[in-house]
PDB file of N, CA and C in Angstrom:
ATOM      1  N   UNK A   1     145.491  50.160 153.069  1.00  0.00           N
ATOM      2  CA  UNK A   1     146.870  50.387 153.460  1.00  0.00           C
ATOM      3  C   UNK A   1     147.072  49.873 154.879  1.00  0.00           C
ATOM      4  N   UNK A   2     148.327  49.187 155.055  1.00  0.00           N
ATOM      5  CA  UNK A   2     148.603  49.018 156.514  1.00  0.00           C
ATOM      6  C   UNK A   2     149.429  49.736 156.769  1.00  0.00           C
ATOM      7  N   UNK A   3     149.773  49.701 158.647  1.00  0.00           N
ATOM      8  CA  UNK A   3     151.252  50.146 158.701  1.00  0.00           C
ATOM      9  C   UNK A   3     151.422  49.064 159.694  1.00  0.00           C
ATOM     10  N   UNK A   4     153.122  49.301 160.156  1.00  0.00           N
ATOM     11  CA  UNK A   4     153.642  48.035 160.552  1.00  0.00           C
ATOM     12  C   UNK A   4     154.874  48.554 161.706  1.00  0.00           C
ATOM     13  N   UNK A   5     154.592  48.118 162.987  1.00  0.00           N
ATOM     14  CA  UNK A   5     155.530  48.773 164.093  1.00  0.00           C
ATOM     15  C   UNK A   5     156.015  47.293 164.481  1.00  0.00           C
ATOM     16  N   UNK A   6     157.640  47.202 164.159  1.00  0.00           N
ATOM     17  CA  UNK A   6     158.551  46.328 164.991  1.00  0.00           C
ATOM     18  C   UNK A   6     158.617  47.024 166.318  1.00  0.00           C
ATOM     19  N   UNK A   7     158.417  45.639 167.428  1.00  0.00           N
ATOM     20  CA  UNK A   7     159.408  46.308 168.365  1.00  0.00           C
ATOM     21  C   UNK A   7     160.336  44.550 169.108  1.00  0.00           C
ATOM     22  N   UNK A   8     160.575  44.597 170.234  1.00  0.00           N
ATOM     23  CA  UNK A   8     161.201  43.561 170.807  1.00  0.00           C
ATOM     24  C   UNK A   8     162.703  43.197 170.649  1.00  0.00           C
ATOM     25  N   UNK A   9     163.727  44.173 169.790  1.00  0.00           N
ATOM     26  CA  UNK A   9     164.408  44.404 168.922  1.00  0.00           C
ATOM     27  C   UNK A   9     165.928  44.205 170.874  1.00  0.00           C
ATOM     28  N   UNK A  10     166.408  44.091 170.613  1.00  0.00           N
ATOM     29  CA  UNK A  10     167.917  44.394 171.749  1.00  0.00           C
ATOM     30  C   UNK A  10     169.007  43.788 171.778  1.00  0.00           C
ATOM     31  N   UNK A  11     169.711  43.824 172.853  1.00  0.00           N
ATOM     32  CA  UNK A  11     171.258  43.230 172.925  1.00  0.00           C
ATOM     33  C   UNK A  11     171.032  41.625 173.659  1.00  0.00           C
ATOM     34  N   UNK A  12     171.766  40.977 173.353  1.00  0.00           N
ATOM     35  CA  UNK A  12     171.878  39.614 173.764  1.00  0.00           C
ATOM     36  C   UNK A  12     172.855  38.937 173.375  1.00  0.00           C
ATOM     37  N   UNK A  13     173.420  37.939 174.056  1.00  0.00           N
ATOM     38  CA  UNK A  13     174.563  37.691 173.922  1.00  0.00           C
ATOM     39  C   UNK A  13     174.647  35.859 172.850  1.00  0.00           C
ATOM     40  N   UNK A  14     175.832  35.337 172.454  1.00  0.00           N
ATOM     41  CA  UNK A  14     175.731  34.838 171.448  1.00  0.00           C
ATOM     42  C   UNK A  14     175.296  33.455 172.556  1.00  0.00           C
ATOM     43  N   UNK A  15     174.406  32.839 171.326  1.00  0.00           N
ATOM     44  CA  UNK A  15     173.534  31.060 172.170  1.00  0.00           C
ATOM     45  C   UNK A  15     172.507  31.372 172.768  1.00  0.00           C
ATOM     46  N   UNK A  16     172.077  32.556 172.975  1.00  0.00           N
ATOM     47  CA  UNK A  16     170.695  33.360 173.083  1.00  0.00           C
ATOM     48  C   UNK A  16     169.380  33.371 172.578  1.00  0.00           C
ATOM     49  N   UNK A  17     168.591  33.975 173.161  1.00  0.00           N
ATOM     50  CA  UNK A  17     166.776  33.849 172.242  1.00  0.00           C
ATOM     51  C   UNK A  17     166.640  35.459 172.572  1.00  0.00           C
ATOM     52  N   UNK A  18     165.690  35.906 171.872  1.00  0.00           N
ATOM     53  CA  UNK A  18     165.407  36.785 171.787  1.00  0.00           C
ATOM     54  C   UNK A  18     163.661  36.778 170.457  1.00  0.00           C
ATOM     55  N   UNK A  19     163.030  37.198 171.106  1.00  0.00           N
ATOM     56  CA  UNK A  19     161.290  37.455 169.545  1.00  0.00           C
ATOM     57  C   UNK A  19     161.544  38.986 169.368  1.00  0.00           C
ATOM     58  N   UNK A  20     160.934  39.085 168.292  1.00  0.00           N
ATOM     59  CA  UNK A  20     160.646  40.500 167.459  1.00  0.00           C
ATOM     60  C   UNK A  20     159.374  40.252 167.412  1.00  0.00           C
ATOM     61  N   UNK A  21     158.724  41.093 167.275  1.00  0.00           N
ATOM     62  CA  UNK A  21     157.036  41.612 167.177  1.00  0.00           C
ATOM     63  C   UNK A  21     157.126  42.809 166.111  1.00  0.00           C
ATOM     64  N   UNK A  22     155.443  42.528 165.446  1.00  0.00           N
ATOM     65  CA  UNK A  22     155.643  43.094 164.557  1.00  0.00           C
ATOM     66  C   UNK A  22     153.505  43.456 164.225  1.00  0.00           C
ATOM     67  N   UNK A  23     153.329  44.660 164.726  1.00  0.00           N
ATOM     68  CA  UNK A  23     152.246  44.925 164.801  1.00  0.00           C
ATOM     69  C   UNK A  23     151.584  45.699 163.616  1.00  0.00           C
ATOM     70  N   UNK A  24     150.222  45.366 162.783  1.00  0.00           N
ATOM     71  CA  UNK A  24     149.851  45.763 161.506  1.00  0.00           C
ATOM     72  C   UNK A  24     148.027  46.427 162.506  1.00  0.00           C
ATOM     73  N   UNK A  25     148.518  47.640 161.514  1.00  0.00           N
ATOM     74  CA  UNK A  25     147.211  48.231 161.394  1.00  0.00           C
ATOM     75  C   UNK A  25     145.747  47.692 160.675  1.00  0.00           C
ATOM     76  N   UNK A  26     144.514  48.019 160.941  1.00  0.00           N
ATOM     77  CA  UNK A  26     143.722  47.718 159.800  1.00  0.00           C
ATOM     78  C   UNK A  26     142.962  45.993 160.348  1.00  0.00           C
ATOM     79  N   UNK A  27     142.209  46.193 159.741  1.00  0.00           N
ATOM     80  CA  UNK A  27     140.805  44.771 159.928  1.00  0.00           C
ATOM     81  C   UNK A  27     141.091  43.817 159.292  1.00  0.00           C
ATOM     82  N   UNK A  28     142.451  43.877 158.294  1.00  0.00           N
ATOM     83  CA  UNK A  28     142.527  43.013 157.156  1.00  0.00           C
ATOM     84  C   UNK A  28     143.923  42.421 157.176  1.00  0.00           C
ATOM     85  N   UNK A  29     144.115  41.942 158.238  1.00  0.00           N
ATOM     86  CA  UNK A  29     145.588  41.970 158.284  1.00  0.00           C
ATOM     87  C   UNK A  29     145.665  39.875 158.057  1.00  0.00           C
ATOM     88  N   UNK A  30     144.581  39.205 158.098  1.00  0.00           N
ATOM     89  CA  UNK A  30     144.577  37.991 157.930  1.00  0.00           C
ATOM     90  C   UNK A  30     144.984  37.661 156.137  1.00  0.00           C
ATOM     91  N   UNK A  31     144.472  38.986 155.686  1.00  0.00           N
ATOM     92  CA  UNK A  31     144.620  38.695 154.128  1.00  0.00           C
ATOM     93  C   UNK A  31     145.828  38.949 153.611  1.00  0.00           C
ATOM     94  N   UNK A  32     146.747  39.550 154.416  1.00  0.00           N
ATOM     95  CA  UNK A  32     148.094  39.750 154.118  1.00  0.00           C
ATOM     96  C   UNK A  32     149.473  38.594 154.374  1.00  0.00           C
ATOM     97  N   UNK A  33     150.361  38.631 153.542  1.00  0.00           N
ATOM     98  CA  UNK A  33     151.174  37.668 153.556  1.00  0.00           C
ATOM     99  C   UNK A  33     152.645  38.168 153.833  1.00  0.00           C
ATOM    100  N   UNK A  34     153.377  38.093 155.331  1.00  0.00           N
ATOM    101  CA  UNK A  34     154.349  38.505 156.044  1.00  0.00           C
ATOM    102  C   UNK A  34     155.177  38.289 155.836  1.00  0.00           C
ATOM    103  N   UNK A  35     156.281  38.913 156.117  1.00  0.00           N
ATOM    104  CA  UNK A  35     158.104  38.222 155.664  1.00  0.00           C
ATOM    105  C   UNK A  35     158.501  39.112 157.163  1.00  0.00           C
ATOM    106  N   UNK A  36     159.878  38.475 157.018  1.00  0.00           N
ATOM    107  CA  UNK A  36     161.204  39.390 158.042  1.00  0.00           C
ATOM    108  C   UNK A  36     161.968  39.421 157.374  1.00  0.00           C
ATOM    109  N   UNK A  37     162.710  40.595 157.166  1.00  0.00           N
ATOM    110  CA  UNK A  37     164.088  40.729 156.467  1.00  0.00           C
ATOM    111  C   UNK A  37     165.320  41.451 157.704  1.00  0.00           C
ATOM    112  N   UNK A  38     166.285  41.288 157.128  1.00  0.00           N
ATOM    113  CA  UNK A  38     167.040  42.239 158.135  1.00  0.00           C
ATOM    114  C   UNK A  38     168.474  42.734 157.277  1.00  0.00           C
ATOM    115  N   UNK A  39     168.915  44.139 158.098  1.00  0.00           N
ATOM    116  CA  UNK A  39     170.331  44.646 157.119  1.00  0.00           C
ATOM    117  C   UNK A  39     171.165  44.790 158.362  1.00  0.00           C
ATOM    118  N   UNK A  40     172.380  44.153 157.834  1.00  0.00           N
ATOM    119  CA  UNK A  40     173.506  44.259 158.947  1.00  0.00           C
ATOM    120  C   UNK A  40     174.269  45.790 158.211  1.00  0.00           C
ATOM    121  N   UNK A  41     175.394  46.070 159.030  1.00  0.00           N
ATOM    122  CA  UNK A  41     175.820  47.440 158.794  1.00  0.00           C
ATOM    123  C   UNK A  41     176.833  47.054 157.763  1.00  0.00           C
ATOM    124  N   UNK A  42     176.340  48.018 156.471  1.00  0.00           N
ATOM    125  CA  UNK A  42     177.408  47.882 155.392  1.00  0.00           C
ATOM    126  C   UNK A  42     177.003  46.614 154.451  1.00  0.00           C
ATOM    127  N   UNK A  43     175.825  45.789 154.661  1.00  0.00           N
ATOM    128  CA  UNK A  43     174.898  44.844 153.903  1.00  0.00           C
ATOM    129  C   UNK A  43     173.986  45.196 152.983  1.00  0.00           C
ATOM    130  N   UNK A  44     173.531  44.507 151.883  1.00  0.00           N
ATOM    131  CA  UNK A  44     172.089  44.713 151.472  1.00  0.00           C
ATOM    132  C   UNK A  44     171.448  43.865 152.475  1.00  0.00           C
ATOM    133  N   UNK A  45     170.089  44.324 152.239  1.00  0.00           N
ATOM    134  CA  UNK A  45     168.791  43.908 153.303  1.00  0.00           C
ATOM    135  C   UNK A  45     168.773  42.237 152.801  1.00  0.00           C
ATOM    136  N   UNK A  46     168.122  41.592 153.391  1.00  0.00           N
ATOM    137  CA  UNK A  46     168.428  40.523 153.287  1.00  0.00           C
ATOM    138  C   UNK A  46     166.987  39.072 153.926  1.00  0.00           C
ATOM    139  N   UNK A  47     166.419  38.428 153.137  1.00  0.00           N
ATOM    140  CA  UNK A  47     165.645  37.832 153.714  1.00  0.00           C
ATOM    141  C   UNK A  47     165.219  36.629 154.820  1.00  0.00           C
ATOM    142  N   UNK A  48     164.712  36.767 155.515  1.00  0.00           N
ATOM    143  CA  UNK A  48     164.720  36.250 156.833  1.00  0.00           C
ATOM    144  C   UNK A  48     163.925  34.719 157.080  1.00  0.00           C
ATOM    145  N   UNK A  49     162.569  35.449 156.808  1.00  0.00           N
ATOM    146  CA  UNK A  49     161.792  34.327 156.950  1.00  0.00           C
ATOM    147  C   UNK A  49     160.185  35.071 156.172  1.00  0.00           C
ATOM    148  N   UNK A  50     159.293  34.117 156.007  1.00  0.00           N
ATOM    149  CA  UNK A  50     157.906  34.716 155.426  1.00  0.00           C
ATOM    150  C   UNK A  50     156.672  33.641 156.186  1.00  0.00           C
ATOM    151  N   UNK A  51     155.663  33.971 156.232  1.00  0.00           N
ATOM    152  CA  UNK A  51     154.557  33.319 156.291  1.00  0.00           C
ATOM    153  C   UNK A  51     153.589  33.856 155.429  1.00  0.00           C
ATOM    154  N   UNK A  52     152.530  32.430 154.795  1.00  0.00           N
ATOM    155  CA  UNK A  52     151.509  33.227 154.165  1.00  0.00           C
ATOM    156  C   UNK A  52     149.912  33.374 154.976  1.00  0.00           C
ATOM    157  N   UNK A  53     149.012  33.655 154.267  1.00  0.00           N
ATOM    158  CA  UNK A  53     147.817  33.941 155.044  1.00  0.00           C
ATOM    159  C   UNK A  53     147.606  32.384 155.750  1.00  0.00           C
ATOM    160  N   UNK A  54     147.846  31.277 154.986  1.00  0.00           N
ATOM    161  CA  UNK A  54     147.118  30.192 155.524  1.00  0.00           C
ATOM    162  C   UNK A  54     148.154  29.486 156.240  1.00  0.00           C
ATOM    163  N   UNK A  55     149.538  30.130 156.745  1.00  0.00           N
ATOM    164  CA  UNK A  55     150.200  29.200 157.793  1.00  0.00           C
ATOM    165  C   UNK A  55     151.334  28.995 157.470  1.00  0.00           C
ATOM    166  N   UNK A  56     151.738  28.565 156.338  1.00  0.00           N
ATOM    167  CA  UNK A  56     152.763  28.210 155.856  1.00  0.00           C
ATOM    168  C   UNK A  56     153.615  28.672 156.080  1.00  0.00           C
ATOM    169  N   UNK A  57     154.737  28.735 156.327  1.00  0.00           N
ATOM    170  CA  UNK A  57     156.174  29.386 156.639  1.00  0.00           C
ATOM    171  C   UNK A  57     157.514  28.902 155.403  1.00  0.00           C
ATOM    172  N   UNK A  58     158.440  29.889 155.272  1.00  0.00           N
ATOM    173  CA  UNK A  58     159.521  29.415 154.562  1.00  0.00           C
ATOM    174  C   UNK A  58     160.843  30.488 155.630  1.00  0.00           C
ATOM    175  N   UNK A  59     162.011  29.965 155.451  1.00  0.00           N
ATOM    176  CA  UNK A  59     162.860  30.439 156.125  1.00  0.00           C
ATOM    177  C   UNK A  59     164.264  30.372 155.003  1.00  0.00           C
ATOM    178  N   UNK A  60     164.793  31.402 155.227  1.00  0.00           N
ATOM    179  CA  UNK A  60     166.301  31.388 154.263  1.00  0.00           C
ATOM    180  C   UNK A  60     167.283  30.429 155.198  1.00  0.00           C
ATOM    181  N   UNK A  61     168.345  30.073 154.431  1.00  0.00           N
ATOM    182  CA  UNK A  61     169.174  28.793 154.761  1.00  0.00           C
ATOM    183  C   UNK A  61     169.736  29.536 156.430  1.00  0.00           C
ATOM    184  N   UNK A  62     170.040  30.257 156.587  1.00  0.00           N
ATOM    185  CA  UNK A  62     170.959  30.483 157.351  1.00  0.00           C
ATOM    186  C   UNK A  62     170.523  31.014 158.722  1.00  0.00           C
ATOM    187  N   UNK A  63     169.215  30.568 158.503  1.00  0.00           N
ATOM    188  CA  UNK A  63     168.102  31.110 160.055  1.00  0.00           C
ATOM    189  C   UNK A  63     167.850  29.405 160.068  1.00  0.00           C
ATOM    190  N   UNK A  64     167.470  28.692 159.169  1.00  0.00           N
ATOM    191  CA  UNK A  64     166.598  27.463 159.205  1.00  0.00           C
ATOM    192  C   UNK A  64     167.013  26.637 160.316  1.00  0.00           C
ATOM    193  N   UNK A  65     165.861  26.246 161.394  1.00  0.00           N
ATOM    194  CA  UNK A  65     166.186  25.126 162.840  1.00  0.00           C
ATOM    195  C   UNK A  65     166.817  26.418 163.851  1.00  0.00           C
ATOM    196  N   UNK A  66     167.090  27.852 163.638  1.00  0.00           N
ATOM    197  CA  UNK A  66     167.158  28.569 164.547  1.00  0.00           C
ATOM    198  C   UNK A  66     165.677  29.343 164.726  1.00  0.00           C
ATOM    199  N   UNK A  67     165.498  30.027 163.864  1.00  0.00           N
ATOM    200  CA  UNK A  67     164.086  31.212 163.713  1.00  0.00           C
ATOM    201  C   UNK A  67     162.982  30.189 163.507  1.00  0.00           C
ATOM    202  N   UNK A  68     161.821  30.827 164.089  1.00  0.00           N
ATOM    203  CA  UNK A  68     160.505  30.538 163.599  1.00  0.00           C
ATOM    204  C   UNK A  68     159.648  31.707 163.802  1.00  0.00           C
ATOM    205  N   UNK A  69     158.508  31.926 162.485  1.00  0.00           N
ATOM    206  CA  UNK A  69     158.060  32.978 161.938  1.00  0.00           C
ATOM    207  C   UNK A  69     156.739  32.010 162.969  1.00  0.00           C
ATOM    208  N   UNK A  70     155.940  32.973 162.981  1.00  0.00           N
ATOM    209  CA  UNK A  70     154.499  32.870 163.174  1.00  0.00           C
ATOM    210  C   UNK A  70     153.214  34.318 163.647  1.00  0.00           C
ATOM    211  N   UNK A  71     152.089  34.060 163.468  1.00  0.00           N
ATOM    212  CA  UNK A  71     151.564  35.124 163.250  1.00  0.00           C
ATOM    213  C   UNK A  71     150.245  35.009 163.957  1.00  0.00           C
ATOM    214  N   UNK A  72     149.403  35.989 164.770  1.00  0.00           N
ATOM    215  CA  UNK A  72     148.578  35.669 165.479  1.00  0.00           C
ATOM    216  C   UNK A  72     147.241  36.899 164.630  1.00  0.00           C
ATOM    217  N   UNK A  73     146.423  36.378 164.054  1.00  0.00           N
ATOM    218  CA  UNK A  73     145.310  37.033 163.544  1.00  0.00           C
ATOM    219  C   UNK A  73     144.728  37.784 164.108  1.00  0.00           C
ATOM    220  N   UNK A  74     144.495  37.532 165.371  1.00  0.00           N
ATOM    221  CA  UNK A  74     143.252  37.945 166.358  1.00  0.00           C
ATOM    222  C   UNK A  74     143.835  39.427 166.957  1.00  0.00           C
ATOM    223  N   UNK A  75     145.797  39.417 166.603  1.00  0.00           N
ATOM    224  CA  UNK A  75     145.878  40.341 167.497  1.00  0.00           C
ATOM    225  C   UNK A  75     146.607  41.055 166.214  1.00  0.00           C
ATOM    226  N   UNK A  76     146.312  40.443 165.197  1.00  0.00           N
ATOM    227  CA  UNK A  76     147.165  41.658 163.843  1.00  0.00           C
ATOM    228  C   UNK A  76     148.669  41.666 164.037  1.00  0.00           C
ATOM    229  N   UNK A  77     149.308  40.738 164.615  1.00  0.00           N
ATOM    230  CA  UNK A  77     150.981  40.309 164.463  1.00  0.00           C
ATOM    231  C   UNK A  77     151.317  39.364 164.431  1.00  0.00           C
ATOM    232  N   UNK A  78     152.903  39.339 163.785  1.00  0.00           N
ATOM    233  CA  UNK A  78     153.803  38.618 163.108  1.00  0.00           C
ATOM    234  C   UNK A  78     154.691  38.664 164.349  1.00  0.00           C
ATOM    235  N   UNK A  79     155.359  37.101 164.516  1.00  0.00           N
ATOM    236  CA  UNK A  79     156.106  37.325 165.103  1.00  0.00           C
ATOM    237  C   UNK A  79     157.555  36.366 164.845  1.00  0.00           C
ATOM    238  N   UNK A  80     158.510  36.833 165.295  1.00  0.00           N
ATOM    239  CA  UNK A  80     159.661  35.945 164.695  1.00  0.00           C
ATOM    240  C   UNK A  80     160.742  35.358 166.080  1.00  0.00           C
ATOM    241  N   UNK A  81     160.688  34.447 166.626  1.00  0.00           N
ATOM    242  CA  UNK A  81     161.589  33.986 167.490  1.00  0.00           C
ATOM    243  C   UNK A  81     162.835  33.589 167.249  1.00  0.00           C
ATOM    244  N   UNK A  82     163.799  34.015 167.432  1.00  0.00           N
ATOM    245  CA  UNK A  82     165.030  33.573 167.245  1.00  0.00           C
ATOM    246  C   UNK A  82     165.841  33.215 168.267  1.00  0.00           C
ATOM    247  N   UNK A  83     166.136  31.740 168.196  1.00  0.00           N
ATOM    248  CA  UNK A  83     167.353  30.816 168.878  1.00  0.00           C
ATOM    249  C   UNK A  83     168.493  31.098 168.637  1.00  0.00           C
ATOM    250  N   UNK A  84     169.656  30.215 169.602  1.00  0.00           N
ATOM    251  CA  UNK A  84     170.635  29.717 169.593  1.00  0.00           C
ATOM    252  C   UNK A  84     171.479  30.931 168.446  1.00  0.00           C
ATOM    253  N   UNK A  85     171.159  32.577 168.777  1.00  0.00           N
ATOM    254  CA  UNK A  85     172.048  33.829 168.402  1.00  0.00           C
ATOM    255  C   UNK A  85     173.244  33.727 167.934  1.00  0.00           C
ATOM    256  N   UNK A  86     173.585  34.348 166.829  1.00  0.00           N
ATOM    257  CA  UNK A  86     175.117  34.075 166.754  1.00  0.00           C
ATOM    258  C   UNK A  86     175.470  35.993 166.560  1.00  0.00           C
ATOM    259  N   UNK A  87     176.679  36.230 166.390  1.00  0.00           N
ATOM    260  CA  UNK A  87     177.185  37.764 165.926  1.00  0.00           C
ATOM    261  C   UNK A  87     176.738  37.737 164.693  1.00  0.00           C
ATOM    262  N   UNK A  88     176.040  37.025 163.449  1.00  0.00           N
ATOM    263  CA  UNK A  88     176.393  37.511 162.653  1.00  0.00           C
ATOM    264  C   UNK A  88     174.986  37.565 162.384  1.00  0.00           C
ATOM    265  N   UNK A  89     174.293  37.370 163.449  1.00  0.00           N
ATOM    266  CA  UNK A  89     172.676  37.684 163.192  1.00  0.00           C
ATOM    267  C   UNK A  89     172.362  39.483 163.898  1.00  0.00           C
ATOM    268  N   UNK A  90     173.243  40.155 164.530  1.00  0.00           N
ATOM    269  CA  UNK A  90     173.485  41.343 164.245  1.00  0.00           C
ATOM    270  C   UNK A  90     172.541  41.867 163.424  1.00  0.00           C
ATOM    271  N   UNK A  91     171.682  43.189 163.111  1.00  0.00           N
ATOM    272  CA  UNK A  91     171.501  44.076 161.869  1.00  0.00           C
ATOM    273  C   UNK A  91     169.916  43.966 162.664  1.00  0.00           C
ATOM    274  N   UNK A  92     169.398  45.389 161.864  1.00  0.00           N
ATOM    275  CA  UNK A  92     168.081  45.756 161.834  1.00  0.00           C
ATOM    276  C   UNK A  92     167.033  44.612 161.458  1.00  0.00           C
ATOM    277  N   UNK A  93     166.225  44.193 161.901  1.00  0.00           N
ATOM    278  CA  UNK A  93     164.804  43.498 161.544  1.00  0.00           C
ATOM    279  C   UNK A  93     163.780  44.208 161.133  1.00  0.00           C
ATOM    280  N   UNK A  94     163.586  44.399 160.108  1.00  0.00           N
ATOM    281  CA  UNK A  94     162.190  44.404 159.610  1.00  0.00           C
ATOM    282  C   UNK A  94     161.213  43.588 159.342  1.00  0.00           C
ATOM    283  N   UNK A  95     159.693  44.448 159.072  1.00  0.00           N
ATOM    284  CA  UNK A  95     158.835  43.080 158.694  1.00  0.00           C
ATOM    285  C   UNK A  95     158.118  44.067 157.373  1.00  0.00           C
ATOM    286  N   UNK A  96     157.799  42.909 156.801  1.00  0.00           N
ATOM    287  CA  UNK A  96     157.202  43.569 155.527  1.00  0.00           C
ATOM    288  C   UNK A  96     155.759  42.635 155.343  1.00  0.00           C
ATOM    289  N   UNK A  97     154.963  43.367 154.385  1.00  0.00           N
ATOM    290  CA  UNK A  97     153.221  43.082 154.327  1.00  0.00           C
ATOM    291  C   UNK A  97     152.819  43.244 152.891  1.00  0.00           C
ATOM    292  N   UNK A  98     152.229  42.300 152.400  1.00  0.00           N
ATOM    293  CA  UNK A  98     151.599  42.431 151.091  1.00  0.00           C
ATOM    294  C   UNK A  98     150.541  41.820 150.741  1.00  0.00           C
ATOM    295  N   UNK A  99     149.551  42.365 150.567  1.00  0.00           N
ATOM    296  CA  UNK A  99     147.782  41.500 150.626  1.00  0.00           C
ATOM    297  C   UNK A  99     147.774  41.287 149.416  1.00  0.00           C
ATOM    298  N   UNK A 100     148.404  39.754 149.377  1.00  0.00           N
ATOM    299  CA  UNK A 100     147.907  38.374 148.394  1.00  0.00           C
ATOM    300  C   UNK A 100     148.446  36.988 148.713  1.00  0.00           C
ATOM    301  N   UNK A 101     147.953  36.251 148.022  1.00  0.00           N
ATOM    302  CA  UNK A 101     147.882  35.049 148.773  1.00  0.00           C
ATOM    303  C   UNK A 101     149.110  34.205 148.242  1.00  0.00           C
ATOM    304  N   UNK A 102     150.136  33.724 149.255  1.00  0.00           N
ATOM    305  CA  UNK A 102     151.210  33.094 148.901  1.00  0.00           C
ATOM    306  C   UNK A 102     152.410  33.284 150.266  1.00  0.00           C
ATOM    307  N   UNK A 103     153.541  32.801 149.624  1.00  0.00           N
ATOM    308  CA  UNK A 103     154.661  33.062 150.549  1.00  0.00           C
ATOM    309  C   UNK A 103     155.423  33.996 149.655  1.00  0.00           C
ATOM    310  N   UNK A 104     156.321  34.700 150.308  1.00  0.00           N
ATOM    311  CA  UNK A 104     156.933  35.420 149.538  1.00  0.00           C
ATOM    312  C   UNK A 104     158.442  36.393 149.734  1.00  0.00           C
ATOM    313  N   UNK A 105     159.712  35.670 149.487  1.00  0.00           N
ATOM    314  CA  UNK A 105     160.788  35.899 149.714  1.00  0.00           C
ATOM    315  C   UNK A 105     161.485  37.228 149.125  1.00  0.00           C
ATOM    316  N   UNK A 106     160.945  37.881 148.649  1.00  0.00           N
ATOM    317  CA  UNK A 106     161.782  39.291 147.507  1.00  0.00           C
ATOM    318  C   UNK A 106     161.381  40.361 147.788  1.00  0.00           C
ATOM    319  N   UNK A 107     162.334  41.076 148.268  1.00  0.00           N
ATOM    320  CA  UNK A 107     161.864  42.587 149.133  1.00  0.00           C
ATOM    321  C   UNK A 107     160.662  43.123 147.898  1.00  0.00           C
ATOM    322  N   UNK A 108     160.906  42.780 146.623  1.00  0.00           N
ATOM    323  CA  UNK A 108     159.877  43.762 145.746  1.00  0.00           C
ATOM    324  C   UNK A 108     158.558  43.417 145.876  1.00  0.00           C
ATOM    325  N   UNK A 109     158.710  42.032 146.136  1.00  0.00           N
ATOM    326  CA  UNK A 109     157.127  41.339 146.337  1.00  0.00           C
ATOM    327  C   UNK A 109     156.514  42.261 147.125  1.00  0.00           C
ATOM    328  N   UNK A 110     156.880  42.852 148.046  1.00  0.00           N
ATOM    329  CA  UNK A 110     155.998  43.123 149.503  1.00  0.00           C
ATOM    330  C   UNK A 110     155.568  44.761 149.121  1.00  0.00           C
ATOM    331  N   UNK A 111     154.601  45.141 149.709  1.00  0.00           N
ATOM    332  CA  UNK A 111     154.246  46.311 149.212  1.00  0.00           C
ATOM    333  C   UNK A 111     154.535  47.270 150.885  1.00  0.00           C
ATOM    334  N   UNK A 112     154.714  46.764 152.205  1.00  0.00           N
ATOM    335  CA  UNK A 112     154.420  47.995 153.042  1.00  0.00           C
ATOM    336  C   UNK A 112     155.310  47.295 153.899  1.00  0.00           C
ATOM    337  N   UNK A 113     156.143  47.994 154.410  1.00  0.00           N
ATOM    338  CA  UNK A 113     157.375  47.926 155.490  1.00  0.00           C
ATOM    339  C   UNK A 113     157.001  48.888 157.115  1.00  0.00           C
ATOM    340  N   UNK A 114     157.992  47.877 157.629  1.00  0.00           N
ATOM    341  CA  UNK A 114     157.927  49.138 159.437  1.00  0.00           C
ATOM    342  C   UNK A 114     158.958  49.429 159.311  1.00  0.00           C
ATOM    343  N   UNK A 115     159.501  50.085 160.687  1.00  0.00           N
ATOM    344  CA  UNK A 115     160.559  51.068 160.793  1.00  0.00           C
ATOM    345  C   UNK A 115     161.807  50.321 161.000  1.00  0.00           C
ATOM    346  N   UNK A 116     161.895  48.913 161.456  1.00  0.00           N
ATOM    347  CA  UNK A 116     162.808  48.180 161.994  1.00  0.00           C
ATOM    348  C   UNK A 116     163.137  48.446 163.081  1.00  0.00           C
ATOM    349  N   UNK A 117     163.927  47.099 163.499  1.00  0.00           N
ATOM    350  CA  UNK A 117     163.971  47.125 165.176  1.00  0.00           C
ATOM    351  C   UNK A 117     165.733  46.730 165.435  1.00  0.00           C
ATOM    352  N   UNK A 118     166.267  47.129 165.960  1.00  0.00           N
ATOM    353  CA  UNK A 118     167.761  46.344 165.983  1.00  0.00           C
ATOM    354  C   UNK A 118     167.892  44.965 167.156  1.00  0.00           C
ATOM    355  N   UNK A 119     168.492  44.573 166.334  1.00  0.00           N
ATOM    356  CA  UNK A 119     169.143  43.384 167.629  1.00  0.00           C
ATOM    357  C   UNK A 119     170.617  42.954 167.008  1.00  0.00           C
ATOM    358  N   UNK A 120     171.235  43.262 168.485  1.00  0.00           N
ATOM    359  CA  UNK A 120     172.699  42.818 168.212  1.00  0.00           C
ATOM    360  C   UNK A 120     173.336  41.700 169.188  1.00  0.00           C
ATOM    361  N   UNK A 121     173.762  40.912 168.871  1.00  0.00           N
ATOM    362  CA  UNK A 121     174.220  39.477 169.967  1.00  0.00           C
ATOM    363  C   UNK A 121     176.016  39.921 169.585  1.00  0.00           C
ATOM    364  N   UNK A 122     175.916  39.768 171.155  1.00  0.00           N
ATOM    365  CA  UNK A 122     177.363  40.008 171.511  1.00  0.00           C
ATOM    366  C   UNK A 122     178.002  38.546 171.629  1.00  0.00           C
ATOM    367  N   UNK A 123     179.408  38.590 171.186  1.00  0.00           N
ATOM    368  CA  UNK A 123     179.982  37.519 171.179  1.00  0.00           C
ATOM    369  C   UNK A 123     181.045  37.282 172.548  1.00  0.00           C
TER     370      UNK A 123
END
């Protein structure tokens, strides 16, 4: 079992950067395959971006050439940078974890979630 603490989460204004961090418990966290999702207020949750164990990244249309996912082994986190902010990137960030090998876009895929972190860009 892992667990999974977002933090880096805040206010910023729109044309902005801002990273989320996303820290996993456990010795085995190389074997697991990461996503970001996030829920704006009054949304379903919604997918962000993923990486799998061996690097690969995929991103949903509407982050793509802003966000980049990446993940550091050595220190057991995921991390997600996000550019050039708009308002409607608003809503909670989560990260989600599931030990098998692939990428993987569908909240069901993932087996273990954190608490989420907010970030809101002011316009």
């Amino acid at each position: 079992q892992v667990q999974l603490v977002e933090s880096g989460g805040g206010l910023v204004q729109t044309g902005g950067s801002l990273s989320v961090s996303c820290a996993a418990s456990g010795r085995t966290f190389s074997s697991y395959a990461m996503g970001w999702f996030r829920q704006a207020p009054g949304k379903e949750r919604e997918f962000v971006a993923a990486i799998s164990n061996g690097f690969s990244t995929y991103y949903a249309d509407s982050v793509k050439g802003r966000f980049a996912i990446s993940r550091d082994n050595a220190k057991n986190t995921v991390y997600l940078r996000m550019n050039n902010l708009k308002p409607e990137d608003t809503a909670v960030y989560y990260c989600a974890a599931v030990r098998r090998v692939g990428i993987f876009r569908r909240e069901g895929e993932y087996d273990y979630w954190g608490q989420g972190t907010q970030v809101t860009v002011s316009s």
